[in-house]
PDB file of N, CA and C in Angstrom:
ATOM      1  N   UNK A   1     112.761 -41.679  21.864  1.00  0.00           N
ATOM      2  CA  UNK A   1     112.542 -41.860  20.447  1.00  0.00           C
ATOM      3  C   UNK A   1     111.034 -41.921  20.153  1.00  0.00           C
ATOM      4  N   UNK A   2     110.660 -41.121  18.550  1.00  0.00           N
ATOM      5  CA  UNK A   2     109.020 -41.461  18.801  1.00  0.00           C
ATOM      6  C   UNK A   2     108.627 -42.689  18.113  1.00  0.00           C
ATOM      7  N   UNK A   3     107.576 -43.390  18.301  1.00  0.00           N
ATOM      8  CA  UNK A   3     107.284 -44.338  17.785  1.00  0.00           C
ATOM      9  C   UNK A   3     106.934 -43.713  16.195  1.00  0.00           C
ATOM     10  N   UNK A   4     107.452 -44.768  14.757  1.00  0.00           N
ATOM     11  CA  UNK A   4     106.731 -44.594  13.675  1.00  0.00           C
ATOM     12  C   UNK A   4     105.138 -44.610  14.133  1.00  0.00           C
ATOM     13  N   UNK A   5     104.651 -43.503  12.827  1.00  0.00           N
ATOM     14  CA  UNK A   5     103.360 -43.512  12.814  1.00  0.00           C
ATOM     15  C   UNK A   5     102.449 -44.675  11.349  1.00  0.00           C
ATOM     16  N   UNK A   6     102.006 -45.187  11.875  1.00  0.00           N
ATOM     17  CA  UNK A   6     101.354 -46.465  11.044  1.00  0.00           C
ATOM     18  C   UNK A   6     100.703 -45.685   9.274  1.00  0.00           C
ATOM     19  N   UNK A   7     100.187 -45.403  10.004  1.00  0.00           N
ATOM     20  CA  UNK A   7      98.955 -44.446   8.580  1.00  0.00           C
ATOM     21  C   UNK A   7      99.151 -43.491   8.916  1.00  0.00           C
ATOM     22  N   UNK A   8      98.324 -42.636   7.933  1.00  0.00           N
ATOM     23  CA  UNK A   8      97.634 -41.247   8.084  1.00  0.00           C
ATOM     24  C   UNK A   8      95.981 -41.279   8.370  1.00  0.00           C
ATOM     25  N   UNK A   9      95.598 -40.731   9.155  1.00  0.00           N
ATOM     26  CA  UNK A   9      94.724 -40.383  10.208  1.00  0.00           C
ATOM     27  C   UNK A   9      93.061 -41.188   9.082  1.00  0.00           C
ATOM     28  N   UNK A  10      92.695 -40.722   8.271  1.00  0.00           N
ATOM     29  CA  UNK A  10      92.299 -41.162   7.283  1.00  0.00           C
ATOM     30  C   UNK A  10      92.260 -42.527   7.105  1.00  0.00           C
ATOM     31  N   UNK A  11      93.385 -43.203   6.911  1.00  0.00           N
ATOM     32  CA  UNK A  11      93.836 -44.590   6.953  1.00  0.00           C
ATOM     33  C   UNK A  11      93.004 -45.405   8.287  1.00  0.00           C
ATOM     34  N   UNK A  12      93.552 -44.731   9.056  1.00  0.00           N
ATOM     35  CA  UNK A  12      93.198 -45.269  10.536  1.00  0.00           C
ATOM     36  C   UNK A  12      92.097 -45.631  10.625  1.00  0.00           C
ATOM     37  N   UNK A  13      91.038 -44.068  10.235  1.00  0.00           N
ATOM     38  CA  UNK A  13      89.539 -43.899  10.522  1.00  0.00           C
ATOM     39  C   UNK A  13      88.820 -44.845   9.427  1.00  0.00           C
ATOM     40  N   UNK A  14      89.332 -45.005   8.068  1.00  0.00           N
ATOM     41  CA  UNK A  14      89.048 -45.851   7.399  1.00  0.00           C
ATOM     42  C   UNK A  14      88.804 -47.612   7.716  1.00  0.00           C
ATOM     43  N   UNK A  15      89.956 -47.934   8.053  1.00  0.00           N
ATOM     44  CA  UNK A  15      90.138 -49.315   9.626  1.00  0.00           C
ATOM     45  C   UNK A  15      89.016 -49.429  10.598  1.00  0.00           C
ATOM     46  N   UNK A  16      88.540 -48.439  10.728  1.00  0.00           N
ATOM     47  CA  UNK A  16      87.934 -48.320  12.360  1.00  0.00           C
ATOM     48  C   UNK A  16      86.511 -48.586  12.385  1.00  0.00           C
ATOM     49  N   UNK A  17      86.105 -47.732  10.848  1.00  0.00           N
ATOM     50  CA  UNK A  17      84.911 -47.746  10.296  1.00  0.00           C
ATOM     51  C   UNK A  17      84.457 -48.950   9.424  1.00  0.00           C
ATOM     52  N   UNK A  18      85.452 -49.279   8.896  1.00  0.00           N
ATOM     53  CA  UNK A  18      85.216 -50.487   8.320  1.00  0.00           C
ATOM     54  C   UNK A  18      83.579 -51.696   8.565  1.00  0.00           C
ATOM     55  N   UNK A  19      84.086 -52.073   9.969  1.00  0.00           N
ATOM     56  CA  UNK A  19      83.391 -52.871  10.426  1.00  0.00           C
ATOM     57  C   UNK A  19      81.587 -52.450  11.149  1.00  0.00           C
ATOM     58  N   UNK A  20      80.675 -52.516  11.255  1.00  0.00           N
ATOM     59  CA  UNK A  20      79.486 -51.621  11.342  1.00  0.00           C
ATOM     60  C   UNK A  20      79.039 -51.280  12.611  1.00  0.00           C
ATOM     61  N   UNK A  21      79.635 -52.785  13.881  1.00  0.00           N
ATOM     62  CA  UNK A  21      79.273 -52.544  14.910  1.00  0.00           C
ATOM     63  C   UNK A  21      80.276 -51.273  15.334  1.00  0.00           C
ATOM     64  N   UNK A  22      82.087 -51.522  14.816  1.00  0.00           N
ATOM     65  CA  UNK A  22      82.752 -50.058  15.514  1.00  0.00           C
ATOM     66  C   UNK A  22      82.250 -48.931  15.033  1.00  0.00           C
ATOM     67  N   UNK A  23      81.745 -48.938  14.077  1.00  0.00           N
ATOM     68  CA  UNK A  23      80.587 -47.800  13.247  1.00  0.00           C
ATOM     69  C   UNK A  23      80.029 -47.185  14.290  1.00  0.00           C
ATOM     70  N   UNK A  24      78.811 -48.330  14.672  1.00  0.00           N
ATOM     71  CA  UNK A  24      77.598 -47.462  15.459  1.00  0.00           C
ATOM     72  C   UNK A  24      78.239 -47.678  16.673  1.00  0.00           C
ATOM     73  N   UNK A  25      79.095 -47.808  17.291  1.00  0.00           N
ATOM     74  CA  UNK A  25      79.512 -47.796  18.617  1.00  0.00           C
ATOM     75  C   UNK A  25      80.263 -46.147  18.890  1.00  0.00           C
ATOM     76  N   UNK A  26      81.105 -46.124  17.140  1.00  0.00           N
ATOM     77  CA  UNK A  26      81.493 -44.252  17.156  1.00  0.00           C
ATOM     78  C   UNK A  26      80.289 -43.661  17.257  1.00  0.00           C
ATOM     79  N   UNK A  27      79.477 -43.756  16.663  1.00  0.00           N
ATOM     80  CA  UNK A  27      78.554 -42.786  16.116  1.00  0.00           C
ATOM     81  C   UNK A  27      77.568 -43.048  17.725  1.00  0.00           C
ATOM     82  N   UNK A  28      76.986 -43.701  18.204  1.00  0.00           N
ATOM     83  CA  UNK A  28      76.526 -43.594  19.983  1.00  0.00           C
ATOM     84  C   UNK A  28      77.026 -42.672  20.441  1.00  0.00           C
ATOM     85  N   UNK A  29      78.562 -42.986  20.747  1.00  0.00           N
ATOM     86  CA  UNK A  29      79.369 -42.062  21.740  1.00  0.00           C
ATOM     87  C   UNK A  29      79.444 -41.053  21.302  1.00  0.00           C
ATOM     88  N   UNK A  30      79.022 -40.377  19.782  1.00  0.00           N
ATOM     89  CA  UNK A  30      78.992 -38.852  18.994  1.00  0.00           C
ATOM     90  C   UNK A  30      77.382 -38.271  19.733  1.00  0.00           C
ATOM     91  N   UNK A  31      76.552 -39.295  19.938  1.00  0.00           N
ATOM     92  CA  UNK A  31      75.333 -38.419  20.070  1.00  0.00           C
ATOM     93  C   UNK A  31      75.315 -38.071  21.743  1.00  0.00           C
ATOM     94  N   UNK A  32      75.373 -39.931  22.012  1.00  0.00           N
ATOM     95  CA  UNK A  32      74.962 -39.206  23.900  1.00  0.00           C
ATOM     96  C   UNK A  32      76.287 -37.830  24.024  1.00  0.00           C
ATOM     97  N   UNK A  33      77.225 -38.069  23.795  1.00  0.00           N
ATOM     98  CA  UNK A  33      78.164 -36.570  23.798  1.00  0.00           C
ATOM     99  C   UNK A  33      77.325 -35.580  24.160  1.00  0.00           C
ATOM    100  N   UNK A  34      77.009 -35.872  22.574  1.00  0.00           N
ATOM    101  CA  UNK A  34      76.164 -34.389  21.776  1.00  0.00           C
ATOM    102  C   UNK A  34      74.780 -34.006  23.019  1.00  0.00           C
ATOM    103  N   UNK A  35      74.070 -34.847  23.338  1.00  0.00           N
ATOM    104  CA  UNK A  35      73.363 -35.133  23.933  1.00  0.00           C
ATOM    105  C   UNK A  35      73.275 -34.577  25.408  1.00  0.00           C
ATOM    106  N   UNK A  36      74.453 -35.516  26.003  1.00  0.00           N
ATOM    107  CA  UNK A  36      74.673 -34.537  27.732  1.00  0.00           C
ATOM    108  C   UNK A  36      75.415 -33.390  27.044  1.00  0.00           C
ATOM    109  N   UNK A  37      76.290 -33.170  26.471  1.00  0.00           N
ATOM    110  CA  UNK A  37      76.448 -31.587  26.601  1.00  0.00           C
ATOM    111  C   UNK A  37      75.278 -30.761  26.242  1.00  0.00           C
ATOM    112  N   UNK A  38      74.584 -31.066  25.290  1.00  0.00           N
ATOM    113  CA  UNK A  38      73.064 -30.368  25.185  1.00  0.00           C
ATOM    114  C   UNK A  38      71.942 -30.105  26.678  1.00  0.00           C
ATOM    115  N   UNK A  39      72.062 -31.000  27.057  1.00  0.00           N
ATOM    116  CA  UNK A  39      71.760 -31.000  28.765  1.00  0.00           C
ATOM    117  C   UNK A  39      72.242 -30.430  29.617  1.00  0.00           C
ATOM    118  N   UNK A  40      73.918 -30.908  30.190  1.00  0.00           N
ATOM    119  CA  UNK A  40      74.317 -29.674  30.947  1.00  0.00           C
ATOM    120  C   UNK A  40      74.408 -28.254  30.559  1.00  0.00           C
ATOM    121  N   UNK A  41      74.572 -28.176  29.461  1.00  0.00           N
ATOM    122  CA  UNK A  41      74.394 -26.757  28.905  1.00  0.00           C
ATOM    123  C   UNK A  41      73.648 -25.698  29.247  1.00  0.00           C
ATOM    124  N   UNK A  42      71.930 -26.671  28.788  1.00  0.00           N
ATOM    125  CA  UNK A  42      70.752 -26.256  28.876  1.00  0.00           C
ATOM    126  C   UNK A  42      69.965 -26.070  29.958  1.00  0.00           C
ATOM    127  N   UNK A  43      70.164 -27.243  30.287  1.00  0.00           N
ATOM    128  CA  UNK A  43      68.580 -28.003  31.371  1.00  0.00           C
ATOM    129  C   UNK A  43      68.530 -26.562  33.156  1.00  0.00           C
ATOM    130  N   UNK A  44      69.418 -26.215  33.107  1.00  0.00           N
ATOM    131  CA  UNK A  44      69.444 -25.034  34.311  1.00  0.00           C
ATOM    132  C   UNK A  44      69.058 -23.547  33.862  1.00  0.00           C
ATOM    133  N   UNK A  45      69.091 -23.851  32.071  1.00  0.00           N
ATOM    134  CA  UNK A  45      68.303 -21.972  31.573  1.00  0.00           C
ATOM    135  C   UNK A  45      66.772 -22.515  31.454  1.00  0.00           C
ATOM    136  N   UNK A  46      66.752 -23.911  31.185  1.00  0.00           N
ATOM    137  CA  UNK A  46      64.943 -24.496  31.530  1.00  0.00           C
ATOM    138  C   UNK A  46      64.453 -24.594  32.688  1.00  0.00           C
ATOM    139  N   UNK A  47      65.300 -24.783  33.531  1.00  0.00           N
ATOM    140  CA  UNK A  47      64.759 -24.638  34.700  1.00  0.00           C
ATOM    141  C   UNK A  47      64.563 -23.607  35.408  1.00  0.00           C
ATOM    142  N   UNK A  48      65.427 -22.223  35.315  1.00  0.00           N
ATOM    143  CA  UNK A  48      65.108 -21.119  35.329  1.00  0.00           C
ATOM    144  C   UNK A  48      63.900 -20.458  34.364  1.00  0.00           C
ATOM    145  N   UNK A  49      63.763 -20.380  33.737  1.00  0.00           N
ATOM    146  CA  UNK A  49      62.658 -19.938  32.522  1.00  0.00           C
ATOM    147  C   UNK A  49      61.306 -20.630  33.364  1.00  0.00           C
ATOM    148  N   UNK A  50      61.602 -22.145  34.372  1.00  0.00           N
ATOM    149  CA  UNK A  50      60.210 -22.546  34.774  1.00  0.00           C
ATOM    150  C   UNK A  50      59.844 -21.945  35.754  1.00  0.00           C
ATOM    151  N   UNK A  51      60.766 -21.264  37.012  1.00  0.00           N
ATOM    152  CA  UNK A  51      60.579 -20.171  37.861  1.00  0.00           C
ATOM    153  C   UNK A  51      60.994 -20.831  39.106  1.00  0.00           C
ATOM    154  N   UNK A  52      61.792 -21.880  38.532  1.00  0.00           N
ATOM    155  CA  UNK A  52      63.216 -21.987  39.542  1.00  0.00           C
ATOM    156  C   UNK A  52      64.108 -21.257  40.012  1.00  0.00           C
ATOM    157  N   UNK A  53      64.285 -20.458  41.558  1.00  0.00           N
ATOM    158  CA  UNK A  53      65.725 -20.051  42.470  1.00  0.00           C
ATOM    159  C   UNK A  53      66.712 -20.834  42.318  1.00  0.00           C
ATOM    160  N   UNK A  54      66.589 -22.069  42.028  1.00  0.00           N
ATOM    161  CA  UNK A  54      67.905 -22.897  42.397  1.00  0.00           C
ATOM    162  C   UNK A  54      67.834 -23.578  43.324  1.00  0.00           C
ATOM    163  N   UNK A  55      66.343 -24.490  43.718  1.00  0.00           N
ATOM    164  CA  UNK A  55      66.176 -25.256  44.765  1.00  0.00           C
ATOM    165  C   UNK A  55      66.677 -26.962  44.108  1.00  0.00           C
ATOM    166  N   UNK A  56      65.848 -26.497  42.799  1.00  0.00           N
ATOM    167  CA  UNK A  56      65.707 -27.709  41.969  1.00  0.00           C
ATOM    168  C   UNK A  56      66.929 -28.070  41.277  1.00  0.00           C
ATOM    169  N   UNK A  57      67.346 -27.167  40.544  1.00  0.00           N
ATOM    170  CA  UNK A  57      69.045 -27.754  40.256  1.00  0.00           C
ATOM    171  C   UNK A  57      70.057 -28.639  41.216  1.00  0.00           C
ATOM    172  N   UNK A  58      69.740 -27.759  42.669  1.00  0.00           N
ATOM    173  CA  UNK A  58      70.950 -28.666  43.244  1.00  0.00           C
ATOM    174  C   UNK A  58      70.424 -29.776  43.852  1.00  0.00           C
ATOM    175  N   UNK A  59      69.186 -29.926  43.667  1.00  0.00           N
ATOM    176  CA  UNK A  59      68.319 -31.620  44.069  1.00  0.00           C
ATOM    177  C   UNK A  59      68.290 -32.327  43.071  1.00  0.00           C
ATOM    178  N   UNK A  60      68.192 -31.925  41.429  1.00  0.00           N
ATOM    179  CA  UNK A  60      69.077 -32.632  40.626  1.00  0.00           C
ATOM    180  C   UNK A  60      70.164 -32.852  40.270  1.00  0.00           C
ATOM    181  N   UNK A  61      70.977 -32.060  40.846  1.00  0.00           N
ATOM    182  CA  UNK A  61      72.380 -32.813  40.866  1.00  0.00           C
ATOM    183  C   UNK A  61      72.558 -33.441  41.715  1.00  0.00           C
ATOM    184  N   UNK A  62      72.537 -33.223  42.939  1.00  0.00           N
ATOM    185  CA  UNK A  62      72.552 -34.532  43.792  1.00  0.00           C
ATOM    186  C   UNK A  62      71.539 -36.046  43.321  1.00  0.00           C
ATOM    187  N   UNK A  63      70.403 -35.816  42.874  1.00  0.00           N
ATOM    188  CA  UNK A  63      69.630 -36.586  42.842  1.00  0.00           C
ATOM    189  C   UNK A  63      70.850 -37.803  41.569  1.00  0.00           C
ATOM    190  N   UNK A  64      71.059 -36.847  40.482  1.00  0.00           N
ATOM    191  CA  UNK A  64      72.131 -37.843  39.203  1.00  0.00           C
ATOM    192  C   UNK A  64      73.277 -38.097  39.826  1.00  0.00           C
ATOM    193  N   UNK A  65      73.943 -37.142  41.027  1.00  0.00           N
ATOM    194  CA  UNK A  65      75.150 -37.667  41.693  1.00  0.00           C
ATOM    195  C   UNK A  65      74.887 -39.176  42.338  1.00  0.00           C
ATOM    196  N   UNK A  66      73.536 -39.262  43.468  1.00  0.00           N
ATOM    197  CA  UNK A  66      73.331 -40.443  44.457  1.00  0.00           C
ATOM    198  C   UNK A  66      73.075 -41.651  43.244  1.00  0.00           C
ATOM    199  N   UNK A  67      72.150 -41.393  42.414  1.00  0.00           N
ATOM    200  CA  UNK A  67      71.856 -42.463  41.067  1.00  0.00           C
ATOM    201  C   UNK A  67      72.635 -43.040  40.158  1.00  0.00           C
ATOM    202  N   UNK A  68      74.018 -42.276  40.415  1.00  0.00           N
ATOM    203  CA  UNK A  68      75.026 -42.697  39.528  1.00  0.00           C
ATOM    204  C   UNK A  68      75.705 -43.634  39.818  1.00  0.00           C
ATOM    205  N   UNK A  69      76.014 -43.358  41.503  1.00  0.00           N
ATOM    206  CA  UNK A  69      77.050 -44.305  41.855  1.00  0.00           C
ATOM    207  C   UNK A  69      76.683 -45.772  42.035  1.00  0.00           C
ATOM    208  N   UNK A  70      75.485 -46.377  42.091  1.00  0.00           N
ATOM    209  CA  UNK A  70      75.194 -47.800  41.937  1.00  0.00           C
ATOM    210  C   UNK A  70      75.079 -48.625  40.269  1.00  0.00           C
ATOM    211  N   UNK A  71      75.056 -47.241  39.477  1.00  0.00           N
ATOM    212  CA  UNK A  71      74.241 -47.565  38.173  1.00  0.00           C
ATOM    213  C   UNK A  71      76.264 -47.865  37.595  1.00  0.00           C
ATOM    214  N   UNK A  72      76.904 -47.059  38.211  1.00  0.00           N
ATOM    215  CA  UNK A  72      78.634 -47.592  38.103  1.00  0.00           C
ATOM    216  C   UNK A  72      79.049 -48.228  38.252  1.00  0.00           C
ATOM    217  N   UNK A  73      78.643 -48.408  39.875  1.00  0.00           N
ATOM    218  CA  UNK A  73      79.379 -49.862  40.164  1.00  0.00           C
ATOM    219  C   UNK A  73      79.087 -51.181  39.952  1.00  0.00           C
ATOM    220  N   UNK A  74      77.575 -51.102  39.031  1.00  0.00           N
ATOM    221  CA  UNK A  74      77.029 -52.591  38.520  1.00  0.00           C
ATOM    222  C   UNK A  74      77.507 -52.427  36.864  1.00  0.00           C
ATOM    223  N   UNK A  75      77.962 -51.327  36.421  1.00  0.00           N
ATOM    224  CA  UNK A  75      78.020 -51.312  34.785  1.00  0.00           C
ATOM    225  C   UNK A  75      78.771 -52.564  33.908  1.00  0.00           C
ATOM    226  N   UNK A  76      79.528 -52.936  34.911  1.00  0.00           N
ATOM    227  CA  UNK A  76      80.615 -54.274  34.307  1.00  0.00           C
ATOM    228  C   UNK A  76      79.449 -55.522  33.751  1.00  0.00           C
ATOM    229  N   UNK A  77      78.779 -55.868  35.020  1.00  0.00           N
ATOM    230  CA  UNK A  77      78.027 -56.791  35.288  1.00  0.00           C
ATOM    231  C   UNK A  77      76.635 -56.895  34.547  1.00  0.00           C
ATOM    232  N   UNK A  78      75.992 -55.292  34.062  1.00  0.00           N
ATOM    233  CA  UNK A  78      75.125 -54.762  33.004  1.00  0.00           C
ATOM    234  C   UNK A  78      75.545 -55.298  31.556  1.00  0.00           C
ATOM    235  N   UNK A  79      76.721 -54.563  31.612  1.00  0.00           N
ATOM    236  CA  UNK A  79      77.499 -55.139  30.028  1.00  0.00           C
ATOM    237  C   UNK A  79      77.683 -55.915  29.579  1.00  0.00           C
ATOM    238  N   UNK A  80      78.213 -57.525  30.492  1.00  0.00           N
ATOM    239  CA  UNK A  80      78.881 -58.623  30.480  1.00  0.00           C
ATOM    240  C   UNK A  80      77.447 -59.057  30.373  1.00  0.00           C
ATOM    241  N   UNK A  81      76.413 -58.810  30.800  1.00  0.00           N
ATOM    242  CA  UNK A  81      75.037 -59.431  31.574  1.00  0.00           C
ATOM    243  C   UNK A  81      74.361 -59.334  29.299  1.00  0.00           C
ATOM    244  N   UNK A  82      73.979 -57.906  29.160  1.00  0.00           N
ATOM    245  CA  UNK A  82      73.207 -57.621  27.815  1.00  0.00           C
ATOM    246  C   UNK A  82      73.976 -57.331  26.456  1.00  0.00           C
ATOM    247  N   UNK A  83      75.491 -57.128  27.237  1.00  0.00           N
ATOM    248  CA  UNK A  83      76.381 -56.975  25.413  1.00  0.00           C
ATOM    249  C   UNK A  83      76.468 -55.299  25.653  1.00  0.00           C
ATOM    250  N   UNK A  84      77.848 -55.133  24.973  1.00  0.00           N
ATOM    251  CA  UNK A  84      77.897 -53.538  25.062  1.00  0.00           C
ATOM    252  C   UNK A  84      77.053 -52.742  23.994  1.00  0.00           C
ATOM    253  N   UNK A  85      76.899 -53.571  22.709  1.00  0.00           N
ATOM    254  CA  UNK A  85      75.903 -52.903  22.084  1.00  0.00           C
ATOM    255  C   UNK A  85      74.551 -52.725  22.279  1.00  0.00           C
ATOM    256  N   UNK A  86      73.963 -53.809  23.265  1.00  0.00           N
ATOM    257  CA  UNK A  86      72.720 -53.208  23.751  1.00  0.00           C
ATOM    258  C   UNK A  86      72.703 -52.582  25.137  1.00  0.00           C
ATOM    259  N   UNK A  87      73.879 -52.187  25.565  1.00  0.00           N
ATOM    260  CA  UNK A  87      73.751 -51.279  26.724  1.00  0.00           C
ATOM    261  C   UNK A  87      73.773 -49.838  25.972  1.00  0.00           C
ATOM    262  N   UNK A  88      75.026 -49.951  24.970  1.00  0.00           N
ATOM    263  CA  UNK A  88      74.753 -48.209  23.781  1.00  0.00           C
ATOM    264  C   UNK A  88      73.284 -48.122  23.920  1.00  0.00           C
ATOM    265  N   UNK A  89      72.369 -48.762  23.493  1.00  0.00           N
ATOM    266  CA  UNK A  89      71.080 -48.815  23.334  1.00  0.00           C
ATOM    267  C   UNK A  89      70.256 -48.349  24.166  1.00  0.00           C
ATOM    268  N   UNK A  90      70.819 -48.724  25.002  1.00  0.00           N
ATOM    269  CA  UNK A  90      69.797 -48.563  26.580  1.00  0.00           C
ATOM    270  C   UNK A  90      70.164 -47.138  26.895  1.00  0.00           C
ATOM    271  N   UNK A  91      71.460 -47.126  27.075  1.00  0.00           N
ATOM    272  CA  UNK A  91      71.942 -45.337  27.048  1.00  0.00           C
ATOM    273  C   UNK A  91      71.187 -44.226  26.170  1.00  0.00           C
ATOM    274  N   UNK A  92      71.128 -44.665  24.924  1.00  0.00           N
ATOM    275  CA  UNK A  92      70.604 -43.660  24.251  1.00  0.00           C
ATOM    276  C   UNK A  92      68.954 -43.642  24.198  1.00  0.00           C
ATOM    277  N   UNK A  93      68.381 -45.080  24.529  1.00  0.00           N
ATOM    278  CA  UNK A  93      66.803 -44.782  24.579  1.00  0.00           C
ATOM    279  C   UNK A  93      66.413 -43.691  25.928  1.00  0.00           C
ATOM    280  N   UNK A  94      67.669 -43.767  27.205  1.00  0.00           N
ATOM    281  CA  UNK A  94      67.627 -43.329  28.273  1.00  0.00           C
ATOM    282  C   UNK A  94      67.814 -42.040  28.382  1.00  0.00           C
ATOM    283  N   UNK A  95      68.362 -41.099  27.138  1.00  0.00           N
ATOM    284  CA  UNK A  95      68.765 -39.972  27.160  1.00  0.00           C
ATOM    285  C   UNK A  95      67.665 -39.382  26.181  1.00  0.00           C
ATOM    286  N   UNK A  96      67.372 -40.466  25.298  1.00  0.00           N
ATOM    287  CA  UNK A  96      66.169 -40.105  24.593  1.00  0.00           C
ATOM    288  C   UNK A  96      64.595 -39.877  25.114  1.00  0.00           C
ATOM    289  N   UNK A  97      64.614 -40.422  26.655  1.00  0.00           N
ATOM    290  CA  UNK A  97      63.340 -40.331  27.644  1.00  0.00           C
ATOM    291  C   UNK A  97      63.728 -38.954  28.001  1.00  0.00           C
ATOM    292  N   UNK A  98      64.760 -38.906  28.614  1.00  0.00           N
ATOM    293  CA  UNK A  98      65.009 -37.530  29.336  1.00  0.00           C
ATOM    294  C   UNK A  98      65.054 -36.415  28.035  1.00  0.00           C
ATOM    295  N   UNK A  99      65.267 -36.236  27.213  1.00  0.00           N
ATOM    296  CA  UNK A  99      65.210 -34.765  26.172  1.00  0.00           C
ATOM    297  C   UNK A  99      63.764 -34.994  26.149  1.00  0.00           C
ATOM    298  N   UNK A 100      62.935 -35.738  25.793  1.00  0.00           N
ATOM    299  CA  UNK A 100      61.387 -35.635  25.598  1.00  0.00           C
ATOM    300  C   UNK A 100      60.824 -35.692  27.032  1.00  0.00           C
ATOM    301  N   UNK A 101      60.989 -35.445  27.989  1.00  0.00           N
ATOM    302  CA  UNK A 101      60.261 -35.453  29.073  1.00  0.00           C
ATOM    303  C   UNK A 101      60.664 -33.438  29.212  1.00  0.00           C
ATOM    304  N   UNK A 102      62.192 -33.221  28.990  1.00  0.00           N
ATOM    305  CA  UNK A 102      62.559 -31.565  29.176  1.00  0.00           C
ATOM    306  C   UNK A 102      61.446 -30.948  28.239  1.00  0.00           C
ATOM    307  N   UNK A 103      61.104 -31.565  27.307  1.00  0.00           N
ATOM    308  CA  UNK A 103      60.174 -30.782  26.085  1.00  0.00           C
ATOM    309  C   UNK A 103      58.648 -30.580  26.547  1.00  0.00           C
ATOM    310  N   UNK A 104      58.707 -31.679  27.312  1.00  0.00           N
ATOM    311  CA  UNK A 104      57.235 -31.767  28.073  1.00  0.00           C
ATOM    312  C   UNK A 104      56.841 -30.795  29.571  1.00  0.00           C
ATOM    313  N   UNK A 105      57.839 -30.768  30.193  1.00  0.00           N
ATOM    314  CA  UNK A 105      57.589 -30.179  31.663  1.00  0.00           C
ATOM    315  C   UNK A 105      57.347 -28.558  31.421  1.00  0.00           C
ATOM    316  N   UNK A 106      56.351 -28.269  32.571  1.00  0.00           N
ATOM    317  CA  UNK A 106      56.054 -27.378  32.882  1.00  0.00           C
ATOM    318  C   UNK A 106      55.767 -27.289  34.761  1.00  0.00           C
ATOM    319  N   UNK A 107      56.478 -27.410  35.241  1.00  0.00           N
ATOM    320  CA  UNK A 107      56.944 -27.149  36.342  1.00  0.00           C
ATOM    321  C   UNK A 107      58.162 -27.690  36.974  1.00  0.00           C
ATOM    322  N   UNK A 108      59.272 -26.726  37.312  1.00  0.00           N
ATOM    323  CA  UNK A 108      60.780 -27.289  37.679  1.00  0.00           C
ATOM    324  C   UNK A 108      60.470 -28.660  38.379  1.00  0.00           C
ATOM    325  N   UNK A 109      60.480 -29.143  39.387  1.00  0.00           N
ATOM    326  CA  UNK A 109      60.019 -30.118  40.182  1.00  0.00           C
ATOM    327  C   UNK A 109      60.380 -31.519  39.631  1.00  0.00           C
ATOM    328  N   UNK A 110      59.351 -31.217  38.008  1.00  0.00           N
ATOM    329  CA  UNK A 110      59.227 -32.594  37.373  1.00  0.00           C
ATOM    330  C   UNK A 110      60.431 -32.906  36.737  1.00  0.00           C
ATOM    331  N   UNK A 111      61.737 -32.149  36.671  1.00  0.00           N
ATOM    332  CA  UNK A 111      62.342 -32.697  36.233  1.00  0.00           C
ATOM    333  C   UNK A 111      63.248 -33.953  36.823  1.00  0.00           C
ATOM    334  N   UNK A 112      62.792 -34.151  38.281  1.00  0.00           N
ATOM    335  CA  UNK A 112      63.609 -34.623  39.247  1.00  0.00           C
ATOM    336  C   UNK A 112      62.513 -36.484  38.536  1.00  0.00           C
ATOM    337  N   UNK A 113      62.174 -36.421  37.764  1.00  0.00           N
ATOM    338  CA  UNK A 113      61.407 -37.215  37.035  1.00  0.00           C
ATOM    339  C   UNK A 113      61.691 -38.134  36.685  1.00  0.00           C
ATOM    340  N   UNK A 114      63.030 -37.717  35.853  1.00  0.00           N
ATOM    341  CA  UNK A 114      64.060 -38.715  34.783  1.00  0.00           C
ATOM    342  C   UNK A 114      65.032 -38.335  35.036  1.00  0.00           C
ATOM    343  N   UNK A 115      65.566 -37.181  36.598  1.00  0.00           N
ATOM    344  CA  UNK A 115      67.234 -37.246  36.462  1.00  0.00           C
ATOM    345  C   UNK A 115      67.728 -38.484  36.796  1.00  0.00           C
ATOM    346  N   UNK A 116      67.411 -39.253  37.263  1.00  0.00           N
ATOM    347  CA  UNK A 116      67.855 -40.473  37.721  1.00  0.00           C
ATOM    348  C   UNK A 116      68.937 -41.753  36.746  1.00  0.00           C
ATOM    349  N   UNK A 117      67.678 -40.981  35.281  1.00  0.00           N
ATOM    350  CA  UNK A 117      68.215 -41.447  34.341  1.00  0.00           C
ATOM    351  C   UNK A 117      69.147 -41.572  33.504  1.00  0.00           C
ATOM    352  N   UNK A 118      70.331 -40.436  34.488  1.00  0.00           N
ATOM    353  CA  UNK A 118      71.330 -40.082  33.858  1.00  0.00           C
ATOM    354  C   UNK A 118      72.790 -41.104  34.110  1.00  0.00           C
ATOM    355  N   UNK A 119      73.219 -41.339  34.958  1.00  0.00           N
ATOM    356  CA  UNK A 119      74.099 -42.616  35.211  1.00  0.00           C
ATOM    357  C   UNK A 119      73.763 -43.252  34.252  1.00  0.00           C
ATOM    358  N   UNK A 120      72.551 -44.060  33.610  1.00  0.00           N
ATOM    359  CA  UNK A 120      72.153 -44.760  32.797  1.00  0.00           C
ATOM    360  C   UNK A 120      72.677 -44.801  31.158  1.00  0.00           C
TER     361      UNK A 120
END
């Protein structure tokens, strides 16, 4: 049997938004989105264009793979530690270092700079 549906979708989003912190907590998770997909997208036709083979890509992915997994397994303890709204914060000042550092480089290399910063 399906469950009744409460509202209409509208209704819901109306509820959700209401309050300012679930506000900017949607609207975070809309940008970093926006944000790493703008990155993975990108950051390997910038790094090619800098006169990267493909040494540097797969030392930044490993480099955000090895950086991730501690920056994970402490995230509980981050959150509980500063509040989830100032970890949103920290995320997005952190993604906001890394797009302005891509705007800045001129040699592949440097990007291994701020991948670190990506778990973050």
């Amino acid at each position: 049997m399906v469950p009744k549906r409460s509202g209409s979708p509208l209704a819901v989003a109306g509820i959700m938004f209401r309050d300012r912190v679930t506000f900017f907590f949607f609207l975070s998770i809309l940008v970093i989105g926006q944000l790493t997909g703008a990155i993975f997208s990108f950051l390997f036709f910038l790094l090619q264009d800098l006169g990267d083979t493909g040494v540097v890509m797969g030392a930044s992915l490993l480099l955000t793979c090895v950086t991730e997994v501690p920056v994970l397994a402490y995230a509980d303890n981050v959150v509980r530690r500063i509040g989830l709204m100032n970890s949103m914060v920290l995320a997005l000042v952190c993604l906001a270092v890394r797009m302005g550092v891509y705007t800045i480089i001129t040699d592949p290399w440097q990007v291994l700079y701020v991948e670190w910063l990506h778990g973050i």
